[in-house]
N, C-alpha and C. Protein backbone atom coordinates (compact mmCIF):
# COMPACT_ATOMS: atom_id res chain seq x y z
N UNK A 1 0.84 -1.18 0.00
CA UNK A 1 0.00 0.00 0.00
C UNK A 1 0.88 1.24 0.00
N UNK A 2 0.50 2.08 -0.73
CA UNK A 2 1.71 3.13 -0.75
C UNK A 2 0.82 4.29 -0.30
N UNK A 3 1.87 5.13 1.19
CA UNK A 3 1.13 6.11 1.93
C UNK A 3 0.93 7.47 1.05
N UNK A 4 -0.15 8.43 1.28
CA UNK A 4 -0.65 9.26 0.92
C UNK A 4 0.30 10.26 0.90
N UNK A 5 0.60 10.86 0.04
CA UNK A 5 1.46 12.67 0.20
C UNK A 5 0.62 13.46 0.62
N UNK A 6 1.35 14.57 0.90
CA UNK A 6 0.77 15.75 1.10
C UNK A 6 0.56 16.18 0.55
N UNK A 7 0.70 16.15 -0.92
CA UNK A 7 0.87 17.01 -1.91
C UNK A 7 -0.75 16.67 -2.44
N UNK A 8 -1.45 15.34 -1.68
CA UNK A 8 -3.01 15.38 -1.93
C UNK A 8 -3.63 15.85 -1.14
N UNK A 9 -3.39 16.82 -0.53
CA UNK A 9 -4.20 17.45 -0.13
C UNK A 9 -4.26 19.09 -0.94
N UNK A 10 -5.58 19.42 -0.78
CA UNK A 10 -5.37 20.66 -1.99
C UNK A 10 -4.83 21.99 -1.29
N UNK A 11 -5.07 22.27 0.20
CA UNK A 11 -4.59 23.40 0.23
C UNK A 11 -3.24 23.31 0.55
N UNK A 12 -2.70 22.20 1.17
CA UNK A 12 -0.89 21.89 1.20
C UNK A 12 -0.49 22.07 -0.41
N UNK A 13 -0.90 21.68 -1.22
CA UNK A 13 -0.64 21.79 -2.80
C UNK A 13 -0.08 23.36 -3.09
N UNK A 14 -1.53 23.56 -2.59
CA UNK A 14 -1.63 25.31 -3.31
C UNK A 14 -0.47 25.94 -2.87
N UNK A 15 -0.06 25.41 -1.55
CA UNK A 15 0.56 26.27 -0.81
C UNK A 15 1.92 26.10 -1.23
N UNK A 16 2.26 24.88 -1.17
CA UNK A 16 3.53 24.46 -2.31
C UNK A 16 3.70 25.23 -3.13
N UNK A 17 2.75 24.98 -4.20
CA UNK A 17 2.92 25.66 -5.97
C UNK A 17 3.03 27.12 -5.73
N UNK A 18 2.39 27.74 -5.14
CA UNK A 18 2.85 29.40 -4.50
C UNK A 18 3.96 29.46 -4.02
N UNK A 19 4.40 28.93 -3.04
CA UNK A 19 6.09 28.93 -2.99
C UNK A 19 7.02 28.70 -4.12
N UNK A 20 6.80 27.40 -5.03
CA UNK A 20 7.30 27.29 -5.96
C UNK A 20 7.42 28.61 -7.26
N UNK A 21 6.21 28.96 -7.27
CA UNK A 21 5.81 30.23 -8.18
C UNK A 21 6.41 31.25 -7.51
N UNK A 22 6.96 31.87 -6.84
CA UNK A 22 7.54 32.37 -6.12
C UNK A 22 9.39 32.49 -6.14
N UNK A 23 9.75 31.44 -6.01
CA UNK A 23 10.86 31.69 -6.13
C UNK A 23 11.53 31.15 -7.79
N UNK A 24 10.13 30.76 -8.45
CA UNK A 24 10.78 30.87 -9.80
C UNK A 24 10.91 32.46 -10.43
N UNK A 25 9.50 33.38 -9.53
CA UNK A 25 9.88 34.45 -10.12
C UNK A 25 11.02 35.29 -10.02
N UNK A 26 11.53 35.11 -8.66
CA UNK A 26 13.02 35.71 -8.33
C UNK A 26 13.89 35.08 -9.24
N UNK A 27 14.50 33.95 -9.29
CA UNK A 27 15.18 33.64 -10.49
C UNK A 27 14.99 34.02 -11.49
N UNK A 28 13.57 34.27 -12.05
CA UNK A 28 13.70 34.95 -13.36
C UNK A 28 14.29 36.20 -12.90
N UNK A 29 14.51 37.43 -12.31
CA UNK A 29 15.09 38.57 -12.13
C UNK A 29 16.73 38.44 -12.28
N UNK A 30 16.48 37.51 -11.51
CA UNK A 30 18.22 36.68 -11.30
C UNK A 30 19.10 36.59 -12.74
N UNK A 31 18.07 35.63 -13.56
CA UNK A 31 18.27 35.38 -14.27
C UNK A 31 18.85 36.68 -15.57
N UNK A 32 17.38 37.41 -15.44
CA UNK A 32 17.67 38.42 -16.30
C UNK A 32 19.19 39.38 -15.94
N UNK A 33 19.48 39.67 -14.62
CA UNK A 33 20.36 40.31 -14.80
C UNK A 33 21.73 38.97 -14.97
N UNK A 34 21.83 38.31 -14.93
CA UNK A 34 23.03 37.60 -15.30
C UNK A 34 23.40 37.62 -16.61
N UNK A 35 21.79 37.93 -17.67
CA UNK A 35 22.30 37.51 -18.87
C UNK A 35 23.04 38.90 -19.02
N UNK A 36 21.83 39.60 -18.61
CA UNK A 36 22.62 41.38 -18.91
C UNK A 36 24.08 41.45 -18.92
N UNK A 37 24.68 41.13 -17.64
CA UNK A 37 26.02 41.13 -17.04
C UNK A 37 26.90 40.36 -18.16
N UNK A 38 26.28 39.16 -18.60
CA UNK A 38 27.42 37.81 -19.39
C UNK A 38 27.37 39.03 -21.14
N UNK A 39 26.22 39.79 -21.73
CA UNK A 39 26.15 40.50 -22.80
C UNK A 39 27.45 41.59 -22.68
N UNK A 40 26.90 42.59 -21.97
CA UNK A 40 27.95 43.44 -21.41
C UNK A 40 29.54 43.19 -21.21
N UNK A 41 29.95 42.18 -20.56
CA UNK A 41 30.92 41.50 -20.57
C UNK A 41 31.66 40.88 -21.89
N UNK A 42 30.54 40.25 -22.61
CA UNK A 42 31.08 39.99 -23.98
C UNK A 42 31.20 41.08 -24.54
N UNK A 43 30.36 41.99 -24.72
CA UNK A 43 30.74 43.56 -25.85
C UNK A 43 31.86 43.94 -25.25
N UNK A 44 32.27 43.83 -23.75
CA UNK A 44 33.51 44.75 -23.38
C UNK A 44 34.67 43.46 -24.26
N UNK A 45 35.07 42.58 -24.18
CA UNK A 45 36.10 41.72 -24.50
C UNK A 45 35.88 41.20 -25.58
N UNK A 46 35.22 41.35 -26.62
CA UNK A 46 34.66 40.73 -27.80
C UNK A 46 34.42 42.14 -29.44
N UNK A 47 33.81 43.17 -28.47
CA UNK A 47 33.46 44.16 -29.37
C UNK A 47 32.24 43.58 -30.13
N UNK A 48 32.12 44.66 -30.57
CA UNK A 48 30.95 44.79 -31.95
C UNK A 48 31.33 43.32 -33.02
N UNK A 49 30.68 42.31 -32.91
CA UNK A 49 30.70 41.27 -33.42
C UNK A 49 29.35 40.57 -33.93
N UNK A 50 28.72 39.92 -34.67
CA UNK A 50 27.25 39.42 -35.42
C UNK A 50 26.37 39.68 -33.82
N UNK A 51 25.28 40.17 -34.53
CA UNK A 51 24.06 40.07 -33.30
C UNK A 51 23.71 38.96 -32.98
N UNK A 52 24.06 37.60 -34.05
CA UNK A 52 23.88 36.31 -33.61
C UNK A 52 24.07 35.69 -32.81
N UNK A 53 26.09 36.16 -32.56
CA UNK A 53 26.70 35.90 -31.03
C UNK A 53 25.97 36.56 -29.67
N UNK A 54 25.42 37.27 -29.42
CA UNK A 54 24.65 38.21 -28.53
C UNK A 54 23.55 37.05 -28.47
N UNK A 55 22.85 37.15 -29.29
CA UNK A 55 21.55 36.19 -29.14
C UNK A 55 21.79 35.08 -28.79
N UNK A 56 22.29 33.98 -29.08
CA UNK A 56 22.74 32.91 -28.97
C UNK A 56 23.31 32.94 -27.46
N UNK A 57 24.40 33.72 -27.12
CA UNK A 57 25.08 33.76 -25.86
C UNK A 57 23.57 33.80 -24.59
N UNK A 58 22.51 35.03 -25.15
CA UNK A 58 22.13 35.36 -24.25
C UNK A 58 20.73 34.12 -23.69
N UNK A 59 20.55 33.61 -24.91
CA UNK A 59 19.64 32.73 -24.96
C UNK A 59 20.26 31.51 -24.25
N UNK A 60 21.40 31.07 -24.32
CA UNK A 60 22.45 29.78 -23.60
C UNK A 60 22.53 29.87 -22.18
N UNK A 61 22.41 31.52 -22.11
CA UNK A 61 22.80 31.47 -20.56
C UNK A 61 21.02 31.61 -19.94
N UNK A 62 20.13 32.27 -20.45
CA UNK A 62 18.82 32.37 -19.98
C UNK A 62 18.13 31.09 -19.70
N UNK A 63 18.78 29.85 -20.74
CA UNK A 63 17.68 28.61 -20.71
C UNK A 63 18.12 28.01 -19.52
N UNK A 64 19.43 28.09 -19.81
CA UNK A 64 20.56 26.97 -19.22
C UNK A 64 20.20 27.39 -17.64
N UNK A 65 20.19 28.81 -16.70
CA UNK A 65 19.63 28.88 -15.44
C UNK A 65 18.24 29.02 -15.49
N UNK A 66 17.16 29.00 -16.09
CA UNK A 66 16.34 29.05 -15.87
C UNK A 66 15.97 27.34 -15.65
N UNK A 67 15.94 26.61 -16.93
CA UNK A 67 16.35 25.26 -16.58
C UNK A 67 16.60 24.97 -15.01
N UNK A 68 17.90 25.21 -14.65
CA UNK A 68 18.50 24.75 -13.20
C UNK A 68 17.68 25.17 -12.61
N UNK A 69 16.89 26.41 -12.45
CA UNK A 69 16.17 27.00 -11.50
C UNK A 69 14.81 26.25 -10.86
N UNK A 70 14.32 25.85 -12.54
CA UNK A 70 12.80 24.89 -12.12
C UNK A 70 13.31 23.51 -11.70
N UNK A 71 14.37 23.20 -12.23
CA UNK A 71 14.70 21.56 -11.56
C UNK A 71 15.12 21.52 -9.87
N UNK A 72 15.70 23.13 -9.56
CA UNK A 72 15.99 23.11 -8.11
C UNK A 72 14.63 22.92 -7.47
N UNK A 73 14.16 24.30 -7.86
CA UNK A 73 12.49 24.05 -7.56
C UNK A 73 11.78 23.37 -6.98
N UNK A 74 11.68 22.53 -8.30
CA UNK A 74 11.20 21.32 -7.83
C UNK A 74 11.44 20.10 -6.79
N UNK A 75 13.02 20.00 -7.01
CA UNK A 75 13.57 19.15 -5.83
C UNK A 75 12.77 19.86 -4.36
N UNK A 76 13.28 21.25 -4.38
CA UNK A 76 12.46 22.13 -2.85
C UNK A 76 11.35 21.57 -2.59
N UNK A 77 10.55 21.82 -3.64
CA UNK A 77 8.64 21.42 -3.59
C UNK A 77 8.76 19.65 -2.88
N UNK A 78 9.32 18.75 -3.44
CA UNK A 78 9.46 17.77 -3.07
C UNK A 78 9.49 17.46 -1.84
N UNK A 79 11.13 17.58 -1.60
CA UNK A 79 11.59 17.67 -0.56
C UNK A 79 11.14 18.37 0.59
N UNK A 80 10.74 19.73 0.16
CA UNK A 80 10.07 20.50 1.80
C UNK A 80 8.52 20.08 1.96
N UNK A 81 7.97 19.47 1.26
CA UNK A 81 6.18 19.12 1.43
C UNK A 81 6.43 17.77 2.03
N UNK A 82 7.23 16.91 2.11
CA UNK A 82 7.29 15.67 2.67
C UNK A 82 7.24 14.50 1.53
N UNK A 83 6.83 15.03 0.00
CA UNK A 83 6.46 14.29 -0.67
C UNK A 83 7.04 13.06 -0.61
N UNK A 84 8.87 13.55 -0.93
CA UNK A 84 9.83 12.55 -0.74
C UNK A 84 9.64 10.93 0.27
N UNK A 85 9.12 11.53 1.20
CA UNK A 85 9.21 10.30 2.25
C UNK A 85 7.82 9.66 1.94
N UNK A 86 6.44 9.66 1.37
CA UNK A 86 5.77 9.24 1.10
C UNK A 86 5.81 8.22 -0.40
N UNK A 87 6.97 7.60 -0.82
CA UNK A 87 7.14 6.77 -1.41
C UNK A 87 7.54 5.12 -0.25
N UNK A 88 7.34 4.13 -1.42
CA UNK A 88 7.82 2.91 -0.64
C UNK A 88 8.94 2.44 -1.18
N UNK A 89 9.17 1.52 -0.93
CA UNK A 89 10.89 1.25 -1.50
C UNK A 89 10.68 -0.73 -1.62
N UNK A 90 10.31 -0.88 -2.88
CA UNK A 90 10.34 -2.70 -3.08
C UNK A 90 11.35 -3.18 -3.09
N UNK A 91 12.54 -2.90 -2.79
CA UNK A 91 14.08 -3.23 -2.19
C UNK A 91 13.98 -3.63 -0.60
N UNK A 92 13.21 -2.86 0.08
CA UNK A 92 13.70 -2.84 1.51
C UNK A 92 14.11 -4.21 2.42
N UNK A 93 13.04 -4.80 1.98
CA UNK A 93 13.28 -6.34 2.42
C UNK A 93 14.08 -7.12 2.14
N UNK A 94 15.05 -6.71 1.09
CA UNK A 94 16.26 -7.26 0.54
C UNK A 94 17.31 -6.51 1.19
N UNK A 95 17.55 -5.57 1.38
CA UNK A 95 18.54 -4.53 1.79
C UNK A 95 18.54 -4.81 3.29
N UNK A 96 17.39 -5.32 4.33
CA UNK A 96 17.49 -5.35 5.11
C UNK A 96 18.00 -7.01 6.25
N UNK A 97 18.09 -7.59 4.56
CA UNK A 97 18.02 -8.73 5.46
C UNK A 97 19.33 -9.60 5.37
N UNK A 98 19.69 -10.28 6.63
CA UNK A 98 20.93 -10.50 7.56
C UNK A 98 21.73 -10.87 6.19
C-alpha cells in the first residue's frame, strides 16, 4: 500500500505551488540580470561582433539557469512538502536482510 502525500491534499498543494511560483519568479530577475552582465561583458572583450553571437550567448545562458532553476524548484517542492518520504521502497526487504 503506498502512503498518501501531502501534496493530496489541496490546500498543502496550493501552498507548495505558490512557494514554488515564487521563487521561480526571483530567479527569473536573477536570471535576467546575469544575462545582462554575461552581454555586457562579452561587448567589453569581444566588441561589436554578429548580433547572432549576442543572441545565442544570451539565450544559452537564460535557458541553461532558468532550466536549473525549475529543476531546483522542484527538488524544494518535493523535498520540503514531505512528498519525498511518502514513497515505498520494493528493495527494503532485501537490503534489510541479515
Amino acid at each position: 500500500m503506498v502512503p498518501p502525500s501531502p501534496l493530496d491534499d489541496p490546500e498543502k498543494a496550493a501552498h507548495a505551488w505558490a512557494r514554488y511560483l515564487r521563487i521561480m519568479r526571483w530567479m527569473m530577475l536573477v536570471t535576467v540580470g546575469f544575462v545582462a552582465a554575461a552581454i555586457y561583458l562579452l561587448y567589453r572583450s569581444n566588441g561589436a561582433v554578429s548580433i547572432h553571437f549576442y543572441i545565442a550567448a544570451a539565450l544559452g545562458v537564460g535557458f541553461t539557469m532558468l532550466l536549473a532553476s525549475a529543476l531546483m524548484g522542484l527538488a524544494f517542492l518535493s523535498s520540503g512538502t514531505g512528498h519525498d518520504e511518502s514513497i515505498t521502497d520494493p528493495l527494503e526487504d532485501e537490503r534489510n536482510a541479515p
